[in-house]
Protein backbone atom coordinates (compact mmCIF):
# COMPACT_ATOMS: atom_id res chain seq x y z
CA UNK A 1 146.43 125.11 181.75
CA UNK A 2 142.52 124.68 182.44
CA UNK A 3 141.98 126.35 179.09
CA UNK A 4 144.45 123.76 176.85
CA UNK A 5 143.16 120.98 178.66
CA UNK A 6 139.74 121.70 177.72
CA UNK A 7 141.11 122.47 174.10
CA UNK A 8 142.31 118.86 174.25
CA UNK A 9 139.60 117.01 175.36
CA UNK A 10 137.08 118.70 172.87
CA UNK A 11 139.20 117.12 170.65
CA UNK A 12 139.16 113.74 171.52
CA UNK A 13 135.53 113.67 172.06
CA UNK A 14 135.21 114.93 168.33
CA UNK A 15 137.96 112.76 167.19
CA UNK A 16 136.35 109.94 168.73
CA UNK A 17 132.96 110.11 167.25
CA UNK A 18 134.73 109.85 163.57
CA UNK A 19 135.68 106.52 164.24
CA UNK A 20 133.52 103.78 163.99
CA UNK A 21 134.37 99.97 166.08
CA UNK A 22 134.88 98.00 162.83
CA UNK A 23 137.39 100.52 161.63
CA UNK A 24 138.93 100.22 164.63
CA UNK A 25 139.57 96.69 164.42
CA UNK A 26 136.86 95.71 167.25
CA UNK A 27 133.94 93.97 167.51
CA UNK A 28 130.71 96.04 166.70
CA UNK A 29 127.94 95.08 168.82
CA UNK A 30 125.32 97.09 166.62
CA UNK A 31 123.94 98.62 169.97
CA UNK A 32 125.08 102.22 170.61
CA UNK A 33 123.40 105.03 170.94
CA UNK A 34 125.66 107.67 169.97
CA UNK A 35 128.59 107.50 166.99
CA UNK A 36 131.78 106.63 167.26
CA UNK A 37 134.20 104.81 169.54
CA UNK A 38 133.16 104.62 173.37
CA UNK A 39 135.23 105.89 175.96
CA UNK A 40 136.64 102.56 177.44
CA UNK A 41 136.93 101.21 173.64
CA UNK A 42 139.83 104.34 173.53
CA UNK A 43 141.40 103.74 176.34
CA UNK A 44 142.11 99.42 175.71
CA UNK A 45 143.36 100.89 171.62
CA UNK A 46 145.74 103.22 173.53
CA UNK A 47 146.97 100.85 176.50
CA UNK A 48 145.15 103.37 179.14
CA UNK A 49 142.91 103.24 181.74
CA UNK A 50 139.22 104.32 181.57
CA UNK A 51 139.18 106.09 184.38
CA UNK A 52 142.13 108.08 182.84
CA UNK A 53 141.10 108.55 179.45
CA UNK A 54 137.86 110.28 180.63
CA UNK A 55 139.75 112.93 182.66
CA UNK A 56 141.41 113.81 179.87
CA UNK A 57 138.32 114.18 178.13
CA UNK A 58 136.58 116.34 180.50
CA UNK A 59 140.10 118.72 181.63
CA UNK A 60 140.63 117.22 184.71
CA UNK A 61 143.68 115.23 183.87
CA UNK A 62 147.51 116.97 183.85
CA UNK A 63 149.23 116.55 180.49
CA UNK A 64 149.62 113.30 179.04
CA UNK A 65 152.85 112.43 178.56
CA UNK A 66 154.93 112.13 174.93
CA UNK A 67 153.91 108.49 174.92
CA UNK A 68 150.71 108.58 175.48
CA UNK A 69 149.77 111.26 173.05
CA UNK A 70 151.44 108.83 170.63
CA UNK A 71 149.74 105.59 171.51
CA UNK A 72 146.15 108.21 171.16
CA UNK A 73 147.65 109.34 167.72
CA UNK A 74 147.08 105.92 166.32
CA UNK A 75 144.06 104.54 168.22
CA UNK A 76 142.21 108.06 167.11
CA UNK A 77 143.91 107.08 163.98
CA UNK A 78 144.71 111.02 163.40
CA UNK A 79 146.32 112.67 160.28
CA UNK A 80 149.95 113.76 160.23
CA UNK A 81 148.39 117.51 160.91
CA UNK A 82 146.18 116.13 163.53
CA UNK A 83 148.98 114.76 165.33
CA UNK A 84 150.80 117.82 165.40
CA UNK A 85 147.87 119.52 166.77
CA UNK A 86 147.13 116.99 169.36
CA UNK A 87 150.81 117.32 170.35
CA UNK A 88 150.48 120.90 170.51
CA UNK A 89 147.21 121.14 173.04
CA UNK A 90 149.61 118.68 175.04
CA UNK A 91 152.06 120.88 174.80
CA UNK A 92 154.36 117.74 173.60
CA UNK A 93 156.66 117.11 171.13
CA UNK A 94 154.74 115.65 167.73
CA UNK A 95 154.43 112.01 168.01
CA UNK A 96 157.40 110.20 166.27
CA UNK A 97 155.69 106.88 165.34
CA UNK A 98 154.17 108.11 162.48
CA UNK A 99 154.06 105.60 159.13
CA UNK A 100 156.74 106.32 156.84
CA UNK A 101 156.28 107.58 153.86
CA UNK A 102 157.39 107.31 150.25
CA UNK A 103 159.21 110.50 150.60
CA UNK A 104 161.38 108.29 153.10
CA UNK A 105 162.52 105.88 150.21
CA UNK A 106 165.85 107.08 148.03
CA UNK A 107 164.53 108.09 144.47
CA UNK A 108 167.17 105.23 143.08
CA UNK A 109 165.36 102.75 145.12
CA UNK A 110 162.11 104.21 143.68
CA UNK A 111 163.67 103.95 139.80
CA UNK A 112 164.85 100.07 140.74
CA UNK A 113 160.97 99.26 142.17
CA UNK A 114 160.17 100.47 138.16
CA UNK A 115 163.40 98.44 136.79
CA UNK A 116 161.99 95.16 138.13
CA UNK A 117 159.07 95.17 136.44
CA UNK A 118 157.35 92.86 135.66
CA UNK A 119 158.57 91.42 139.21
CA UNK A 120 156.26 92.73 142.12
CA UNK A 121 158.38 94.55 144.56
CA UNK A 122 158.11 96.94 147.75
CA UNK A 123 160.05 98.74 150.39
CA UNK A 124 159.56 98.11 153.66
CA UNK A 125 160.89 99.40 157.40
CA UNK A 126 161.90 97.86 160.35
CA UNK A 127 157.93 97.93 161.39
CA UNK A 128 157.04 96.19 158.14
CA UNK A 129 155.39 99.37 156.95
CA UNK A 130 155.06 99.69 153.66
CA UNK A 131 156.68 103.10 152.22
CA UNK A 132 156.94 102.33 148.33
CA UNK A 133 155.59 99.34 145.91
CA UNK A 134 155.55 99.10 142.24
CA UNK A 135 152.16 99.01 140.36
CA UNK A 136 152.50 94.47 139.88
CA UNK A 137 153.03 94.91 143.89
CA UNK A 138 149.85 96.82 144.70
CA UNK A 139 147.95 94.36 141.48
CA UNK A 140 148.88 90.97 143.18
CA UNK A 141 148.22 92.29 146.85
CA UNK A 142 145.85 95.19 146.89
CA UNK A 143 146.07 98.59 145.85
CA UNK A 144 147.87 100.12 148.74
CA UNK A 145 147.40 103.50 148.05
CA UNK A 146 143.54 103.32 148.73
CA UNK A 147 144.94 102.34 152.42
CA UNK A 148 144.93 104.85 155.07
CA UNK A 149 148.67 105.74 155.94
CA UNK A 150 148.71 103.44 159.25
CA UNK A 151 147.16 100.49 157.59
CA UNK A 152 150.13 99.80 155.27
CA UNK A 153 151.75 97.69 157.37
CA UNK A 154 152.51 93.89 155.88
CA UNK A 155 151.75 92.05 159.22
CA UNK A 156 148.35 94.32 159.97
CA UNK A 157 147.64 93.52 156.54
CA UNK A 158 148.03 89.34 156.88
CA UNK A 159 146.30 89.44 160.15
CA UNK A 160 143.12 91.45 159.37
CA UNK A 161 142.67 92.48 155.86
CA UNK A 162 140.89 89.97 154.01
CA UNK A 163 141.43 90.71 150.58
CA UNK A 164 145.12 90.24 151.32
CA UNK A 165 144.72 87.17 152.88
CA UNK A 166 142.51 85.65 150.50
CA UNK A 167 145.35 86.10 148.05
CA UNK A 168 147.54 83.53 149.81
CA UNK A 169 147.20 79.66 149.59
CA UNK A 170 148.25 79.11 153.19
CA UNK A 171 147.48 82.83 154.69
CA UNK A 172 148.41 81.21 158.33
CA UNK A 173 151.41 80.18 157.51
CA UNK A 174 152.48 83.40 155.39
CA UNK A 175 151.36 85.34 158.32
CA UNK A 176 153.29 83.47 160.88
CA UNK A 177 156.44 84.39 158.75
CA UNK A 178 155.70 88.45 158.82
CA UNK A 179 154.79 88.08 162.75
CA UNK A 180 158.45 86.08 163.27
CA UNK A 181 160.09 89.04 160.83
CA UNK A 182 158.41 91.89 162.81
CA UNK A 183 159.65 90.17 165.94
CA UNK A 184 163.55 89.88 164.69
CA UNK A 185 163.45 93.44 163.13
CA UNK A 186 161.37 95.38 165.45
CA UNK A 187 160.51 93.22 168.58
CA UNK A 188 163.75 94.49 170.61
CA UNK A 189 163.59 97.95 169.86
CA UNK A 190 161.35 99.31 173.18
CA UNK A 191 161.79 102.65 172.29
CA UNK A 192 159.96 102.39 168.96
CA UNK A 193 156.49 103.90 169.90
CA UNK A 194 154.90 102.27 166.72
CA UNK A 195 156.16 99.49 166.98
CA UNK A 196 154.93 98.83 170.09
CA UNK A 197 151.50 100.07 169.55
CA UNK A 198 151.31 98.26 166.71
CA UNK A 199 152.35 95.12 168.82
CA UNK A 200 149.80 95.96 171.32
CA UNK A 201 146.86 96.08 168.85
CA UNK A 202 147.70 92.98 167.00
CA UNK A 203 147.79 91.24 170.31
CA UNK A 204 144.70 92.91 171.66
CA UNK A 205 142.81 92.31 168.23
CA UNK A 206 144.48 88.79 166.93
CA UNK A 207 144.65 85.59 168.64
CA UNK A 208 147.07 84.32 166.11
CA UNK A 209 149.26 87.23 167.05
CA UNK A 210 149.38 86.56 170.46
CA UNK A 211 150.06 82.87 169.96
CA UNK A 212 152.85 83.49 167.66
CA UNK A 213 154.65 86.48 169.40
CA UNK A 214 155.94 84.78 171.97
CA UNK A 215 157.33 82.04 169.86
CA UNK A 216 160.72 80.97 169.02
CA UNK A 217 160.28 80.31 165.30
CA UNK A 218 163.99 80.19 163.04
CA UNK A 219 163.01 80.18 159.91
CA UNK A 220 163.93 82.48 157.40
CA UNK A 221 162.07 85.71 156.73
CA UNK A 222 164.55 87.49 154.44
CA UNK A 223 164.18 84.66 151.74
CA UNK A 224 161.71 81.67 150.93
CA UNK A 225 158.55 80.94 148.43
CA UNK A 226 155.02 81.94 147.95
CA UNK A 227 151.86 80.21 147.08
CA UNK A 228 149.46 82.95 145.47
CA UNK A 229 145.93 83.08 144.00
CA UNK A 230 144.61 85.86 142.07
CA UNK A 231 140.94 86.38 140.99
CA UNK A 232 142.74 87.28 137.12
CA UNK A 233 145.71 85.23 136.84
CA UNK A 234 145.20 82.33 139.22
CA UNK A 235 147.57 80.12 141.20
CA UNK A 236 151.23 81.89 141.11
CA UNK A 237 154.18 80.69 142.89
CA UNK A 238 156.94 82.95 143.58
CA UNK A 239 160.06 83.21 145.17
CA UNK A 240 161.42 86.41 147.39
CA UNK A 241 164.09 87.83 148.36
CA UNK A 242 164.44 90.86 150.72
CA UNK A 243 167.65 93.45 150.34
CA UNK A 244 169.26 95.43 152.71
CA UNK A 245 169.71 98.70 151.66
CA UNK A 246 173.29 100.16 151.96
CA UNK A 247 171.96 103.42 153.83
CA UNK A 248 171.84 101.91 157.27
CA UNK A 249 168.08 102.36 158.15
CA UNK A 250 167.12 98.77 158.26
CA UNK A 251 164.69 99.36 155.02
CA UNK A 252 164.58 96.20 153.08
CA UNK A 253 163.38 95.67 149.44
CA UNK A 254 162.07 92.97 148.70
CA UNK A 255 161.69 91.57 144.96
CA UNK A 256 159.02 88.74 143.88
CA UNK A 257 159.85 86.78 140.89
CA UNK A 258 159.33 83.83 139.31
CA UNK A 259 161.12 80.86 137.42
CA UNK A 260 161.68 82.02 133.66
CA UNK A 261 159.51 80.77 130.92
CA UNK A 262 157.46 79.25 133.85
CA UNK A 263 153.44 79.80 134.10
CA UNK A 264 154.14 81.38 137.08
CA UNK A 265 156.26 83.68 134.81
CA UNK A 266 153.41 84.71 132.09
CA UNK A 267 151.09 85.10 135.32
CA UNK A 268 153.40 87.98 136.41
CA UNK A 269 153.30 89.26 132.80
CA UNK A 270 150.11 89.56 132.71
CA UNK A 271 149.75 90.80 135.92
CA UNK A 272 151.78 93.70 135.12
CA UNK A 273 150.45 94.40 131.93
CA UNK A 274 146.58 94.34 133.18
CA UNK A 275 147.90 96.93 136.15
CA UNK A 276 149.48 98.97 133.45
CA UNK A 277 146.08 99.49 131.22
C-alpha cells in the first residue's frame, strides 16, 4: 500500500511539472519558481481540496476513488496510456471519460463526412466532442487534428480557442447555442464523468459559461444559420443541420451547407478545394 501510494504520487508531481498554467486554461502570473502547475492550481482543475491533493502527492492519502482519478486524468491532461497507468497505481478501474475517438464513428458515417463534400461536416457526441470531421470542416474551423484529444470539444473550443472564435461574426451568440446544446444533451446525465468535468472547467475558467449554464434558453440547437469569416474566403453564411444517427448513441452529424449558386456556395468551393491542395 505505502509502496503504490508513493508510486502514485511520483507521478503526479512529474505529471504536474509538464503542464504549464496557460495550457491549463488559467491565468499565468509569470512568477513561479519551479515548472509546471502548482499544487492548489491541481486540486481547483480536479474539484479537490489542497489539503487533499498534497497527501496524495506525498503517500499519505488512501486511494482516491474511481472519480477522482478521472477528474485528475483530465486536469493532468494524461494520455490514454497514462490514464491506464494512473488507474493502475490507484488500483482503479481506467477512467471512462476519455474523448472519443474516430475509431468510435461507423466507417459509413466516415464515407458520408467524404460524400458531402464540398459541405463542411463533423460528428459529434453527447459531450460535443468532436470524433470525426471532413477536411472543409477542419479548413473553415481549424485543423482539429493538431488538437490534443481533450481539446476537441465544440463548446471548449467557442469558449477559449481564439482562432475558432475569430471565425464567427457573432462568437457570443454562436457560443451561447453550443453551451444551451451541451446542457440539453449532456447536462442531465450525472453519471457522465466528462461531462461533468468538462462542466466544471468551463465554469471555473469562463464567465460566459457560468452565466449561460444556468439559463433557460429554447432555441434550437439541432438546426439554425451561421455567420462565418475566413482569412481566404471571407464572409460565408451557412445553414446546419444536425442528424441523429440510427445507432442509438446520441452521436449527431451535423452538415454545413449553403444556398446553391450562392457566394456563400463558391466560398465553400473554394474552401474545399484550397484544403484539398
Amino acid at each position: 500500500m505505502a509502496e503504490s501510494a508513493t508510486a502514485l504520487g511520483a507521478f503526479l508531481r512529474a505529471r504536474r511539472g509538464r503542464i504549464g498554467p496557460i495550457e491549463a486554461g488559467l491565468h499565468d502570473s509569470g512568477h513561479r519558481r519551479t515548472p509546471g502547475l502548482r499544487r492548489e492550481e491541481v486540486a481547483q482543475l480536479a474539484g479537490v481540496s489542497v489539503g487533499y491533493y498534497t497527501r496524495l502527492e506525498q503517500g499519505r492519502s488512501s486511494r482516491p476513488s474511481p472519480r477522482v482519478v478521472a477528474a485528475l486524468a483530465r486536469a493532468l491532461m494524461l494520455s490514454t496510456a497514462e490514464r491506464v497507468h494512473l488507474a493502475g497505481l490507484a488500483g482503479v478501474a481506467v477512467p471512462g471519460d476519455a474523448p472519443g475517438t474516430a475509431e468510435d464513428v461507423p466507417p459509413l458515417v466516415h464515407r458520408l463526412l467524404e460524400t458531402v463534400l464540398p459541405a463542411p461536416a463533423y460528428v459529434i457526441d453527447t459531450r460535443l466532442d468532436l470524433l470525426a470531421w471532413n477536411r472543409s470542416a477542419a479548413a473553415l474551423f481549424t485543423d482539429f487534428a493538431e488538437l490534443p484529444a481533450h481539446r476537441r470539444n465544440v463548446v471548449w473550443l467557442m469558449l477559449r480557442d481564439e482562432t475558432v472564435r475569430s471565425r464567427f461574426v457573432d462568437p457570443g451568440a454562436s457560443a451561447r447555442l453550443m453551451v444551451t446544446a451541451l446542457r440539453r444533451l449532456a447536462g442531465g446525465d450525472a453519471a457522465d464523468a466528462r461531462a461533468s468535468a468538462l462542466v466544471g472547467e468551463l465554469r471555473r475558467t469562463s464567465p460566459e459559461f457560468r452565466a449561460w449554464w444556468g439559463g433557460h434558453d429554447r432555441v434550437r440547437c439541432d438546426t439554425g444559420c451561421l455567420d462565418l469569416r475566413h482569412p481566404g474566403v471571407g464572409r460565408v453564411r451557412l445553414d446546419f443541420q444536425a442528424l441523429a444517427l440510427p445507432d442509438g448513441s446520441g452521436r449527431l452529424l451535423t452538415v454545413f451547407t449553403a444556398r446553391p449558386e450562392s457566394p456563400d456556395q463558391a466560398a465553400v468551393e473554394l474552401l474545399a478545394s484550397l484544403a484539398a491542395e
